[in-house]
C-alpha atoms as a PDB file:
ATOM      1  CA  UNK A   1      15.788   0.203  18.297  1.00  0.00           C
ATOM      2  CA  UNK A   2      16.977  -2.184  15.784  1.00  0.00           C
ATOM      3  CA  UNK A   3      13.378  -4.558  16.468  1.00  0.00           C
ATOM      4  CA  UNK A   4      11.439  -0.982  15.784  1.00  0.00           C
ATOM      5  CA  UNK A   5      13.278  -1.151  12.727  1.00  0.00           C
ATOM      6  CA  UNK A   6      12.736  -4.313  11.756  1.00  0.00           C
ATOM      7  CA  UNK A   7       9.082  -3.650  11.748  1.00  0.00           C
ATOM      8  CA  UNK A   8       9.273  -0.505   9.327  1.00  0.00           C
ATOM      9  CA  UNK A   9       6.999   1.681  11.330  1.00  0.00           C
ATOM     10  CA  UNK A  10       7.395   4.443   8.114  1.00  0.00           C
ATOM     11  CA  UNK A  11       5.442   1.809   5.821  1.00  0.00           C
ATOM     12  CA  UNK A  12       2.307   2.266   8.177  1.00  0.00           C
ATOM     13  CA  UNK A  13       1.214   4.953   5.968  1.00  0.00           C
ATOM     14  CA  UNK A  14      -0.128   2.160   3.516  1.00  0.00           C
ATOM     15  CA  UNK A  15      -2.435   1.604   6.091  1.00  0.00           C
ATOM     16  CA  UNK A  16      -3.937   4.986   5.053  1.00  0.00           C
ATOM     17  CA  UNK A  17      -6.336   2.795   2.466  1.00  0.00           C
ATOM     18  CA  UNK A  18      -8.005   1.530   5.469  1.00  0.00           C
ATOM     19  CA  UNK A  19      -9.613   5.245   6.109  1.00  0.00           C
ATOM     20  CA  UNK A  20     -11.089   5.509   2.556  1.00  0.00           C
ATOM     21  CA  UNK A  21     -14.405   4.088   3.342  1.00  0.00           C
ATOM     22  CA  UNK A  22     -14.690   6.506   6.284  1.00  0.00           C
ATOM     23  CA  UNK A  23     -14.107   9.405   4.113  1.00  0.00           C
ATOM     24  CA  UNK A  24     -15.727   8.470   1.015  1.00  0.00           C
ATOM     25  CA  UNK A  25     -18.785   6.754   3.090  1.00  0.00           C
ATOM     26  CA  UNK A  26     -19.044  10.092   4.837  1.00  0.00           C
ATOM     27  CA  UNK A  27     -18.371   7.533   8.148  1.00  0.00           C
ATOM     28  CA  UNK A  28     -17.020  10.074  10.672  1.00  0.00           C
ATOM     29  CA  UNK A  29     -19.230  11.148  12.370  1.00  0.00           C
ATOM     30  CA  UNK A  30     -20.324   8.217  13.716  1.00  0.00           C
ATOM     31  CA  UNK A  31     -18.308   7.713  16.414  1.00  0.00           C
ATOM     32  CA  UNK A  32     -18.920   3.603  16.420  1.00  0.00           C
ATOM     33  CA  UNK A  33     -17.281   3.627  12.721  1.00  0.00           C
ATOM     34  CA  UNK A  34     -14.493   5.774  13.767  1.00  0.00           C
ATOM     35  CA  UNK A  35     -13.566   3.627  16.441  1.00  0.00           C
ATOM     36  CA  UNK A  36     -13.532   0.672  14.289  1.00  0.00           C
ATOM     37  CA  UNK A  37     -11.870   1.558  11.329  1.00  0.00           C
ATOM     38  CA  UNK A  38      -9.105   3.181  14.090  1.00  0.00           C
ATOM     39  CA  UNK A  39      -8.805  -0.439  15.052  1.00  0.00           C
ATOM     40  CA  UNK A  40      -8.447  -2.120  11.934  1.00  0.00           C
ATOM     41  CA  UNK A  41      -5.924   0.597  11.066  1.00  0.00           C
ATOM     42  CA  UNK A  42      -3.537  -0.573  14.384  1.00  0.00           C
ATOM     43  CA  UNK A  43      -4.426  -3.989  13.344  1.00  0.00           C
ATOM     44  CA  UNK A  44      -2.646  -3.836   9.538  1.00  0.00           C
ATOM     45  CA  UNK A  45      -0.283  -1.579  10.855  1.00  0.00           C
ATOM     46  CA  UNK A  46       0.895  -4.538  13.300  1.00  0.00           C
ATOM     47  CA  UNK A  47      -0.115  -7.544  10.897  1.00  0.00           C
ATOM     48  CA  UNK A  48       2.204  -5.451   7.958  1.00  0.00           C
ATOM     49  CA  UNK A  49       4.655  -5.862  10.175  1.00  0.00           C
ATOM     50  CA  UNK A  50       4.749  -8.318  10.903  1.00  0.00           C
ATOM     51  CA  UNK A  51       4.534  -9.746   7.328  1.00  0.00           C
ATOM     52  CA  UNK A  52       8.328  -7.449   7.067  1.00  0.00           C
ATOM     53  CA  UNK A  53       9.991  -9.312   9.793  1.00  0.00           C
ATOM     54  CA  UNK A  54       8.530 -12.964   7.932  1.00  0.00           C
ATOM     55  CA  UNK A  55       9.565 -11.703   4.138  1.00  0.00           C
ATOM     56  CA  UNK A  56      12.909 -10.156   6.072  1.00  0.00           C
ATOM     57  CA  UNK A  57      13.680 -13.527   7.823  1.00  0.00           C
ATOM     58  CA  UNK A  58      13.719 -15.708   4.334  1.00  0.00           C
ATOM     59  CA  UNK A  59      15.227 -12.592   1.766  1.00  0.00           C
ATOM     60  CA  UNK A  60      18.409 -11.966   4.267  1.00  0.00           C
ATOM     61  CA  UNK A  61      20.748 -13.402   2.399  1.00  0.00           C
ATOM     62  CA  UNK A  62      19.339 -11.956  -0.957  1.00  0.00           C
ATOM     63  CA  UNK A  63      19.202  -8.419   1.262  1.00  0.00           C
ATOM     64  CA  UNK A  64      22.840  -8.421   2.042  1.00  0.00           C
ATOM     65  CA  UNK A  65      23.377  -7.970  -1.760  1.00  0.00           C
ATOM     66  CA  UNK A  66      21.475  -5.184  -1.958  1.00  0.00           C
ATOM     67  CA  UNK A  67      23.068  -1.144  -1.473  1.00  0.00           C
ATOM     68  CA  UNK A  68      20.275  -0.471   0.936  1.00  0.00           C
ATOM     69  CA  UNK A  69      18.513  -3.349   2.142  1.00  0.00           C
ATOM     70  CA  UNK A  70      21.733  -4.945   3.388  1.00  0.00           C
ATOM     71  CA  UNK A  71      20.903  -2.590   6.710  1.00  0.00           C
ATOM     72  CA  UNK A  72      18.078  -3.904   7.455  1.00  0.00           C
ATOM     73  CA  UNK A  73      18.223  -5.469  11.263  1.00  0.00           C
ATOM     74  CA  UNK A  74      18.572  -9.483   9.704  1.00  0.00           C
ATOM     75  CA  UNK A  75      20.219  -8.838   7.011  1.00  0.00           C
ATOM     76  CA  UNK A  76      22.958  -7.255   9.006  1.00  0.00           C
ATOM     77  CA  UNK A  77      22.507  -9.236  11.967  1.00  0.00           C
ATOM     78  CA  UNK A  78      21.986  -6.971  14.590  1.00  0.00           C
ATOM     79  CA  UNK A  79      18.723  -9.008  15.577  1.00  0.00           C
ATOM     80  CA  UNK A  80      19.203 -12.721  15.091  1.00  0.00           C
ATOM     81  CA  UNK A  81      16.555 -14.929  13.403  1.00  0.00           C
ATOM     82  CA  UNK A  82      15.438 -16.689  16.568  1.00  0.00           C
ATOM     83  CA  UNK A  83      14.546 -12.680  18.175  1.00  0.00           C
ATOM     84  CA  UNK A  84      12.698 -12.164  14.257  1.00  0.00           C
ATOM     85  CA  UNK A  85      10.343 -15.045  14.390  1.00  0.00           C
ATOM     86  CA  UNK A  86       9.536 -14.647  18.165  1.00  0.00           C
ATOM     87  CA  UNK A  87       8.661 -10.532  17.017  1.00  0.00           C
ATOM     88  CA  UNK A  88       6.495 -11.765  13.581  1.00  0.00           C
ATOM     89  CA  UNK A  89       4.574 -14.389  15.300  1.00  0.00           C
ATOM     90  CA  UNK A  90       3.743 -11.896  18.347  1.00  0.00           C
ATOM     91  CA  UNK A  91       3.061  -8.746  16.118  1.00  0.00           C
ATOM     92  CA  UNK A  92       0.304 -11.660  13.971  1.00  0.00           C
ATOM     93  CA  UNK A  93      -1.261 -12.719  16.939  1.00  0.00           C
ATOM     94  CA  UNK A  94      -1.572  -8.954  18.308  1.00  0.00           C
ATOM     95  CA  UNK A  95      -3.270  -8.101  15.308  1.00  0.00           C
ATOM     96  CA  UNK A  96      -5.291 -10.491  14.849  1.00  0.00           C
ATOM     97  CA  UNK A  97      -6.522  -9.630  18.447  1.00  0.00           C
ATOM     98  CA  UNK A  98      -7.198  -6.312  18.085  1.00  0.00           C
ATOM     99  CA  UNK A  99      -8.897  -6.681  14.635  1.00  0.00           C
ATOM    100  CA  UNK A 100     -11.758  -8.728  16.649  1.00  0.00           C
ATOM    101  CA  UNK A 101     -12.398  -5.416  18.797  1.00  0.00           C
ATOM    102  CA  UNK A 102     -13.335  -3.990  15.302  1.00  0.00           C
ATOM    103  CA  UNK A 103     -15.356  -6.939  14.337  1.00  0.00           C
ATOM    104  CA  UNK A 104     -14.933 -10.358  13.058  1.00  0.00           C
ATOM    105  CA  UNK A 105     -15.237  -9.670   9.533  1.00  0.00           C
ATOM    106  CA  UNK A 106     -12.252  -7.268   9.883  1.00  0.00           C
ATOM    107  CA  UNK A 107     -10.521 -10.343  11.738  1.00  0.00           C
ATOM    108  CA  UNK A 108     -11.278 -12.191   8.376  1.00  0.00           C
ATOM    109  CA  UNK A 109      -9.265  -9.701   6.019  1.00  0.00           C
ATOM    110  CA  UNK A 110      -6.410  -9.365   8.406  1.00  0.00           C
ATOM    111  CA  UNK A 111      -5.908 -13.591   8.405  1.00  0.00           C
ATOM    112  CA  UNK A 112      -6.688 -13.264   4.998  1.00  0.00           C
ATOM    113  CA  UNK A 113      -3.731 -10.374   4.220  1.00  0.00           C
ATOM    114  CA  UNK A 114      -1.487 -12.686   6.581  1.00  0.00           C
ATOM    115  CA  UNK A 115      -2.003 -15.678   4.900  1.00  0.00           C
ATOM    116  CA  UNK A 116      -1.514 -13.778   1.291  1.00  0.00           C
ATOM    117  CA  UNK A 117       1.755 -12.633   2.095  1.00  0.00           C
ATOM    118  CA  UNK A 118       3.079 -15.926   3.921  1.00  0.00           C
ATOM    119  CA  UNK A 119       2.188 -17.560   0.337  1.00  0.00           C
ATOM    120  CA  UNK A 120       3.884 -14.670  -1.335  1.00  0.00           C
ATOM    121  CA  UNK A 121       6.752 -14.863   0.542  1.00  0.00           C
ATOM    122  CA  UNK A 122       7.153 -18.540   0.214  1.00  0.00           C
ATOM    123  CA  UNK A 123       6.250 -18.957  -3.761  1.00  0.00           C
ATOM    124  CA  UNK A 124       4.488 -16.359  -5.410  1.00  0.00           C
ATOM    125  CA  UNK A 125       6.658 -13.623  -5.547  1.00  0.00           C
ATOM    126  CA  UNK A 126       8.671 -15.597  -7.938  1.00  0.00           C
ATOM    127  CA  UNK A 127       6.069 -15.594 -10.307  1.00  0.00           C
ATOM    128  CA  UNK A 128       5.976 -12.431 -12.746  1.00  0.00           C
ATOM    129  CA  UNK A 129       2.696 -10.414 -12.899  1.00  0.00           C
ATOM    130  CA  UNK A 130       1.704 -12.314 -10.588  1.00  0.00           C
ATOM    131  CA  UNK A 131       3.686 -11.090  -7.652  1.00  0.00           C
ATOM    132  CA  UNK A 132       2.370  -7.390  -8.567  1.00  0.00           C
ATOM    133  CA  UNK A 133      -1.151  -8.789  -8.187  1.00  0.00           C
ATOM    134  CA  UNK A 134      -0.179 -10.248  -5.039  1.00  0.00           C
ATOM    135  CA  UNK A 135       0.746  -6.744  -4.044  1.00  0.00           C
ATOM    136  CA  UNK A 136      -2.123  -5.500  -5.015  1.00  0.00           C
ATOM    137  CA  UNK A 137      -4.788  -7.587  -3.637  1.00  0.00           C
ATOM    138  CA  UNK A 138      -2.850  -6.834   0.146  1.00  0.00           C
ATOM    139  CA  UNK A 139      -4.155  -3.190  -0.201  1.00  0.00           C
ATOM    140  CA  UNK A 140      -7.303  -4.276  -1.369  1.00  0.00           C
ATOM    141  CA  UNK A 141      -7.646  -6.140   1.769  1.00  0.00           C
ATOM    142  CA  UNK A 142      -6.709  -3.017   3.582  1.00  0.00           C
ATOM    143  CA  UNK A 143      -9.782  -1.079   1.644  1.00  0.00           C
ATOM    144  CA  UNK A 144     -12.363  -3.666   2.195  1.00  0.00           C
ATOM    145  CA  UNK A 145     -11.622  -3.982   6.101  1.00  0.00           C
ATOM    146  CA  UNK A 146     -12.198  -0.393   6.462  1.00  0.00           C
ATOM    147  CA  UNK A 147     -15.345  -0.616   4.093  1.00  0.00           C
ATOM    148  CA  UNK A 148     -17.300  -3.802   4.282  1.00  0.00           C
ATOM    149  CA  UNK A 149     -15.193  -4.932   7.467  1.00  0.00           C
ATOM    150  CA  UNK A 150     -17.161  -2.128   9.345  1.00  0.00           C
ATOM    151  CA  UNK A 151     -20.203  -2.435   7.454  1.00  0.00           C
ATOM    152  CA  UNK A 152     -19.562   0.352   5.115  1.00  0.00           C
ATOM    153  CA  UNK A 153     -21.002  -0.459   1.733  1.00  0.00           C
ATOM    154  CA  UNK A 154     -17.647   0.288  -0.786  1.00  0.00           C
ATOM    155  CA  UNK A 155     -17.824   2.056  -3.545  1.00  0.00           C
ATOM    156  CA  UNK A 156     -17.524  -0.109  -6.723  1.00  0.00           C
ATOM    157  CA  UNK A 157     -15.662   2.655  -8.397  1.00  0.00           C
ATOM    158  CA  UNK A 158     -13.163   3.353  -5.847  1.00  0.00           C
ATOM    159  CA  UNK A 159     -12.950  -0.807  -5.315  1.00  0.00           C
ATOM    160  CA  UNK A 160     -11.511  -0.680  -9.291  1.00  0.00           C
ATOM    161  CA  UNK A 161      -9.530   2.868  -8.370  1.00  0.00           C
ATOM    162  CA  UNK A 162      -8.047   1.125  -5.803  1.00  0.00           C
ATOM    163  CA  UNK A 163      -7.243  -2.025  -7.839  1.00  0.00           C
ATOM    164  CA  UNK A 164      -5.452   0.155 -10.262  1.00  0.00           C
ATOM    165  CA  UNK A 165      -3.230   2.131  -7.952  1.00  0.00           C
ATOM    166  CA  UNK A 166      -1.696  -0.593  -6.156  1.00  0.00           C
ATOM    167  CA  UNK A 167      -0.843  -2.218  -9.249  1.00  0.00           C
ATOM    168  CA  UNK A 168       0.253   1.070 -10.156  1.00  0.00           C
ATOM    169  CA  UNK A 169       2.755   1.570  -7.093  1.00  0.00           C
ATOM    170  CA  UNK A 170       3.469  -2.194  -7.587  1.00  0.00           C
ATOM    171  CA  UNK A 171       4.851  -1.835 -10.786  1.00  0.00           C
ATOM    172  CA  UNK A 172       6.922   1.041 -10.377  1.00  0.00           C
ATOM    173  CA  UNK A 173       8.245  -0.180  -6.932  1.00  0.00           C
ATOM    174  CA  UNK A 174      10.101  -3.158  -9.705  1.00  0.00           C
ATOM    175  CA  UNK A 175      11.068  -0.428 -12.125  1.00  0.00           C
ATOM    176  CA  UNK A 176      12.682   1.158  -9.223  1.00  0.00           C
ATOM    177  CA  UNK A 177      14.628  -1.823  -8.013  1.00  0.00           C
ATOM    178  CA  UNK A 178      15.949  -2.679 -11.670  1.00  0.00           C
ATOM    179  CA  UNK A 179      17.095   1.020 -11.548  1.00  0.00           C
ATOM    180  CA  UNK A 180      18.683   0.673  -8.417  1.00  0.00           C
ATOM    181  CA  UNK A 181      20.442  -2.750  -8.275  1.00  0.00           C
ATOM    182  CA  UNK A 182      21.206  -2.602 -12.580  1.00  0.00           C
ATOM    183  CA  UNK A 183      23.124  -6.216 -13.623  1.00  0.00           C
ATOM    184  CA  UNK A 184      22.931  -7.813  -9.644  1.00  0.00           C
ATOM    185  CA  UNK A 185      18.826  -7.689  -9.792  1.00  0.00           C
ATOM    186  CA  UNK A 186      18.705 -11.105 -10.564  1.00  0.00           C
ATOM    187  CA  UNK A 187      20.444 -12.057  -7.832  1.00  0.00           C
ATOM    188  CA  UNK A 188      18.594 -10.247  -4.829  1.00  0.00           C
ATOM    189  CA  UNK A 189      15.123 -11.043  -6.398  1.00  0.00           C
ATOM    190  CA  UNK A 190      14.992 -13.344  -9.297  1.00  0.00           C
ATOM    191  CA  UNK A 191      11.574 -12.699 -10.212  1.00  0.00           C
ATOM    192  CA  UNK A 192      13.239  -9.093 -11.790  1.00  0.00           C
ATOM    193  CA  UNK A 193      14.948 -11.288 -14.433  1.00  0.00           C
ATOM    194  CA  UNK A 194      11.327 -11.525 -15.719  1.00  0.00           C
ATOM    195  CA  UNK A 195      11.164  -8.356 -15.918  1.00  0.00           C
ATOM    196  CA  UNK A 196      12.343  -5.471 -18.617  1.00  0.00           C
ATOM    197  CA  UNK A 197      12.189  -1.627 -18.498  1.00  0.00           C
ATOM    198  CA  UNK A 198      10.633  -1.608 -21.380  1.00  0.00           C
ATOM    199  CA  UNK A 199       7.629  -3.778 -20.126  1.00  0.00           C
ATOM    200  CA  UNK A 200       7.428  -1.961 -16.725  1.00  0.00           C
ATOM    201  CA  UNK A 201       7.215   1.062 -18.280  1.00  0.00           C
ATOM    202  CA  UNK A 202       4.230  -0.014 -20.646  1.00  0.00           C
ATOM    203  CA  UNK A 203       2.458  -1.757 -17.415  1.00  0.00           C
ATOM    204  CA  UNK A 204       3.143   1.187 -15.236  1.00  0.00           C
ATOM    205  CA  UNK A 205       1.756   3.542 -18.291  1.00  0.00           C
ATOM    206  CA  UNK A 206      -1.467   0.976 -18.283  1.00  0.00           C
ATOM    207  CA  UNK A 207      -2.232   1.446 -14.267  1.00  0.00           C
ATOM    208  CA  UNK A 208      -1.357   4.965 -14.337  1.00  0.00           C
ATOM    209  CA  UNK A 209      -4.237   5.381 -17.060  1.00  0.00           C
ATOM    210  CA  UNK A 210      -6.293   3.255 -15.720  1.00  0.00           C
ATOM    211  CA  UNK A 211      -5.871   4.984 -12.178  1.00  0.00           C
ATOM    212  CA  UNK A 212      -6.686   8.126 -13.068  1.00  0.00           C
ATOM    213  CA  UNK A 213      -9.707   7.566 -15.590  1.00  0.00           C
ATOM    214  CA  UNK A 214     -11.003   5.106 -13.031  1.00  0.00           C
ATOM    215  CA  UNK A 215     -11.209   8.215 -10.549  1.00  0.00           C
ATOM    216  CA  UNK A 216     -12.064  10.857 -12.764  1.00  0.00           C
ATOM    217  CA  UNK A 217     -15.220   8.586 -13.515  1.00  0.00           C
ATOM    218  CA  UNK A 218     -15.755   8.058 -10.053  1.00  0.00           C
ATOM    219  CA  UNK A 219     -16.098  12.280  -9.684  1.00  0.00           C
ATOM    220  CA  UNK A 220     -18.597  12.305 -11.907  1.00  0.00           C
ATOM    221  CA  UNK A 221     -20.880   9.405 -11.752  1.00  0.00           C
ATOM    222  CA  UNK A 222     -24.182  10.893 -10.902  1.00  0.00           C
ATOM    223  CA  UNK A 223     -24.531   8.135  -8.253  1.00  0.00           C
ATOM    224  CA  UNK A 224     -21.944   9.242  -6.436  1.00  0.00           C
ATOM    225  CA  UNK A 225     -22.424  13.127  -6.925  1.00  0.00           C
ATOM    226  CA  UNK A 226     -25.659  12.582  -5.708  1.00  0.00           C
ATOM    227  CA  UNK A 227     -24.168  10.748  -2.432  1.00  0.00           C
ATOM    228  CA  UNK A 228     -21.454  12.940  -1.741  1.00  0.00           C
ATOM    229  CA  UNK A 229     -24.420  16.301  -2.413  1.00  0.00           C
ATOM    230  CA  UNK A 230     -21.470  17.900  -4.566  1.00  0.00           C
ATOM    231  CA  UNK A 231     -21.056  17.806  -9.045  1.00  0.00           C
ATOM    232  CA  UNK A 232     -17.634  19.178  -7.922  1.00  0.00           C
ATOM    233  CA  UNK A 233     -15.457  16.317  -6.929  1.00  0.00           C
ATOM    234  CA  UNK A 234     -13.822  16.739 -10.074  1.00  0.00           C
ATOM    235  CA  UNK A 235     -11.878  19.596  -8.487  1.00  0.00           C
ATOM    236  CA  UNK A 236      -9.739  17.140  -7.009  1.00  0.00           C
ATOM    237  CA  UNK A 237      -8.345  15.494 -10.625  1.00  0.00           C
ATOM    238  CA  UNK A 238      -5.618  17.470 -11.233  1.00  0.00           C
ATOM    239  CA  UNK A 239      -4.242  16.458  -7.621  1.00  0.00           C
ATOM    240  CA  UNK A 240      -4.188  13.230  -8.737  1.00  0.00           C
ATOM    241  CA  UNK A 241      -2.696  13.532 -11.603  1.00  0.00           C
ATOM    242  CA  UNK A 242       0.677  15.887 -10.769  1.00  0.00           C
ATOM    243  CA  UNK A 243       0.987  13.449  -7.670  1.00  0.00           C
ATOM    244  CA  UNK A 244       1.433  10.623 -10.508  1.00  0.00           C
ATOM    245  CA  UNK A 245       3.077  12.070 -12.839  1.00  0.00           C
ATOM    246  CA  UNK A 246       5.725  13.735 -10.469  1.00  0.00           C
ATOM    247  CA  UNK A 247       6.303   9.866  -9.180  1.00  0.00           C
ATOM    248  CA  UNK A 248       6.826   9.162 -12.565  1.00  0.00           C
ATOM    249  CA  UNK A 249       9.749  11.805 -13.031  1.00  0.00           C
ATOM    250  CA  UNK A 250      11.444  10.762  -9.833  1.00  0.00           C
ATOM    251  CA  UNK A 251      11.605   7.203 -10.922  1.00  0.00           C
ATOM    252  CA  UNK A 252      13.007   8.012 -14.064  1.00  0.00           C
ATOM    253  CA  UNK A 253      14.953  11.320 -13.384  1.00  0.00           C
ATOM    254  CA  UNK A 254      16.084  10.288  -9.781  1.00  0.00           C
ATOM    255  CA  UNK A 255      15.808   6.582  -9.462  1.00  0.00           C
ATOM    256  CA  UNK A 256      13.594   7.204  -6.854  1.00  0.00           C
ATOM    257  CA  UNK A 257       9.954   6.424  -6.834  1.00  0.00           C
ATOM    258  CA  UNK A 258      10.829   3.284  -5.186  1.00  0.00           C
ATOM    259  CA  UNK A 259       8.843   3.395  -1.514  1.00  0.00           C
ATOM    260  CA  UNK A 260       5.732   5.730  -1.918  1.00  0.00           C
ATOM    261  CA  UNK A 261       6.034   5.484   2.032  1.00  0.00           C
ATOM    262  CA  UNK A 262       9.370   7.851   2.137  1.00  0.00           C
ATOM    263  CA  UNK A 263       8.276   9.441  -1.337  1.00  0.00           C
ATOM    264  CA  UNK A 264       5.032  10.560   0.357  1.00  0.00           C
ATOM    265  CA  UNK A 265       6.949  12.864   2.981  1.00  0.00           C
ATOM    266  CA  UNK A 266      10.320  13.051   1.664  1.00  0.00           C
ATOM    267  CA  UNK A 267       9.071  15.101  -1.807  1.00  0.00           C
ATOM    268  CA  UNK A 268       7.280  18.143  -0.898  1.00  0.00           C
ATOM    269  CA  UNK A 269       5.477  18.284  -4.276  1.00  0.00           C
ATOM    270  CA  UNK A 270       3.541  15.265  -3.847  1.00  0.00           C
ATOM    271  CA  UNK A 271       3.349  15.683   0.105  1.00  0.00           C
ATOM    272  CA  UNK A 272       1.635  19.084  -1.181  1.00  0.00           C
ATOM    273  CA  UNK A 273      -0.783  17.798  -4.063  1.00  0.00           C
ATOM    274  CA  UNK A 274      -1.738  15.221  -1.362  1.00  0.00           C
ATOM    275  CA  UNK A 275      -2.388  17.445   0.930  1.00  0.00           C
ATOM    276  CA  UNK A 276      -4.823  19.893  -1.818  1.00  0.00           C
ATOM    277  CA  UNK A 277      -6.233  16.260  -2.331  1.00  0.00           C
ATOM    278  CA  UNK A 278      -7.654  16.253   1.222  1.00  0.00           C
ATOM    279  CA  UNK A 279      -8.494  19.609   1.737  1.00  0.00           C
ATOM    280  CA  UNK A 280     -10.293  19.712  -1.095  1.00  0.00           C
ATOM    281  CA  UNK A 281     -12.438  16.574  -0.717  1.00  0.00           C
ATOM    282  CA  UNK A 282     -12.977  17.220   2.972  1.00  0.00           C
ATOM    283  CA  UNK A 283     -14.076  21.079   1.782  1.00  0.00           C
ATOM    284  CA  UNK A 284     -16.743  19.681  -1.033  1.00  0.00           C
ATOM    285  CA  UNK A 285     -17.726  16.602   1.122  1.00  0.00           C
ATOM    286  CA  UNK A 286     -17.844  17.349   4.317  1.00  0.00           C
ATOM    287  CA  UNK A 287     -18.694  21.602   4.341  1.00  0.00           C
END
């Protein structure tokens, strides 16, 4: 139980942005497509893992300072760091495996994420701004394996979307640990001495913008209104926009806002604007 743990199974979600060029290159029903992008899904969903056990192995000492983090398997020692590094180095190779049933280009993004976040783990996540882009460019990774990793053409509009969101979520996931661990952030990660509420908020009020006029744009490019055989993609705005600005109130009325991954399911008013997301796109797109 405590090695399931270790490899956050409830952060697969993320993995989610592997799907998009399935459903916004109208991919499904070709069952060859399906079948890949299902593969490069299991192969993130392993490789993220096993990029949590690596970052877990180096940050438990800075976890046991922290209110939550100090249960984490390592940090609390009920798996010992010889068990962690025989589980990361199994979970890489695994995905890396399974990636090549997708293809080989999907085998490049998945090295690719792995050697990103061995690098971030290592160095750059010390670096302000920086460590956000980091973030970011991990779930870009994710989109473009699930895009041009299957041969899907992407979307340069949903390529910038994307861009935007996960610098969005990245941003607000450091707002939320300032929040949460006050005067002792420095200690646990010392990039957050870098950091100030006041300058989070402004970045996360930049990518939120940016997020949502990057999408609303994407709706109604005649390009894509053409593709998709609908002007009504629009309908699916507002969706997008309580879903943001609902994260936005947890973070600063509940100190939440932290993991989108628990967020997602644990707050029933984004779990439901996400869910009139997809039935709405499916019902113009795919009806």
């Amino acid at each position: 139980m405590s090695l399931i743990k270790l490899m956050r199974p409830h952060q697969w979600v993320k993995n989610g942005f592997v799907l998009t060029g399935l459903l916004f290159g109208h991919a499904w029903t070709e069952p060859a497509l399906v079948q890949a992008a299902l593969l490069a899904v299991i192969a993130f969903c392993l490789a993220s893992s096993s990029v949590y056990v690596f970052n877990d192995l180096f940050d438990r000492e800075q976890d046991q300072l922290h209110p939550v983090k100090c249960r984490r398997p390592l940090a609390s020692g009920a798996v010992t760091p010889n068990q962690g590094w025989m589980l990361t180095i199994g979970l890489a190779l695994a995905a890396l495996i399974i990636a090549r049933m997708a293809s080989p280009l999907v085998v490049t993004y998945v090295l690719a994420y792995l050697l990103l976040n061995v690098v971030y783990t290592l160095r750059l996540k010390h670096i302000v701004i920086l460590d956000i882009f980091c973030i970011s460019a991990g779930f870009m990774l994710r989109i473009l394996a699930g895009t041009d990793g299957i041969e899907i053409p992407p979307s340069n509009w949903l390529v910038v979307c994307g861009l935007w969101t996960t610098l969005f979520l990245g941003f607000i996931k450091r707002r939320a640990e300032i929040f949460t661990l006050a005067e002792e952030g420095g200690e646990h990660r010392a990039v957050l001495n870098d950091y100030s509420p006041t300058l989070l908020d402004k970045l996360i009020g930049i990518t939120c913008t940016g997020m949502i006029l990057s999408y609303s744009l994407y709706t109604m490019d005649e390009n894509i209104m053409l593709f998709h055989g609908t002007e009504r993609l629009y309908y699916t705005v507002p969706f997008v926009m309580y879903a943001c600005f609902r994260y936005l109130f947890l973070l600063h009325d509940s100190s939440g806002g932290g993991d989108p991954s628990r967020d997602l399911f644990r707050d029933p008013h984004i779990a439901l604007a996400g869910l009139g997301w997809l039935i709405t796109v499916l019902s113009l797109v795919a009806l």
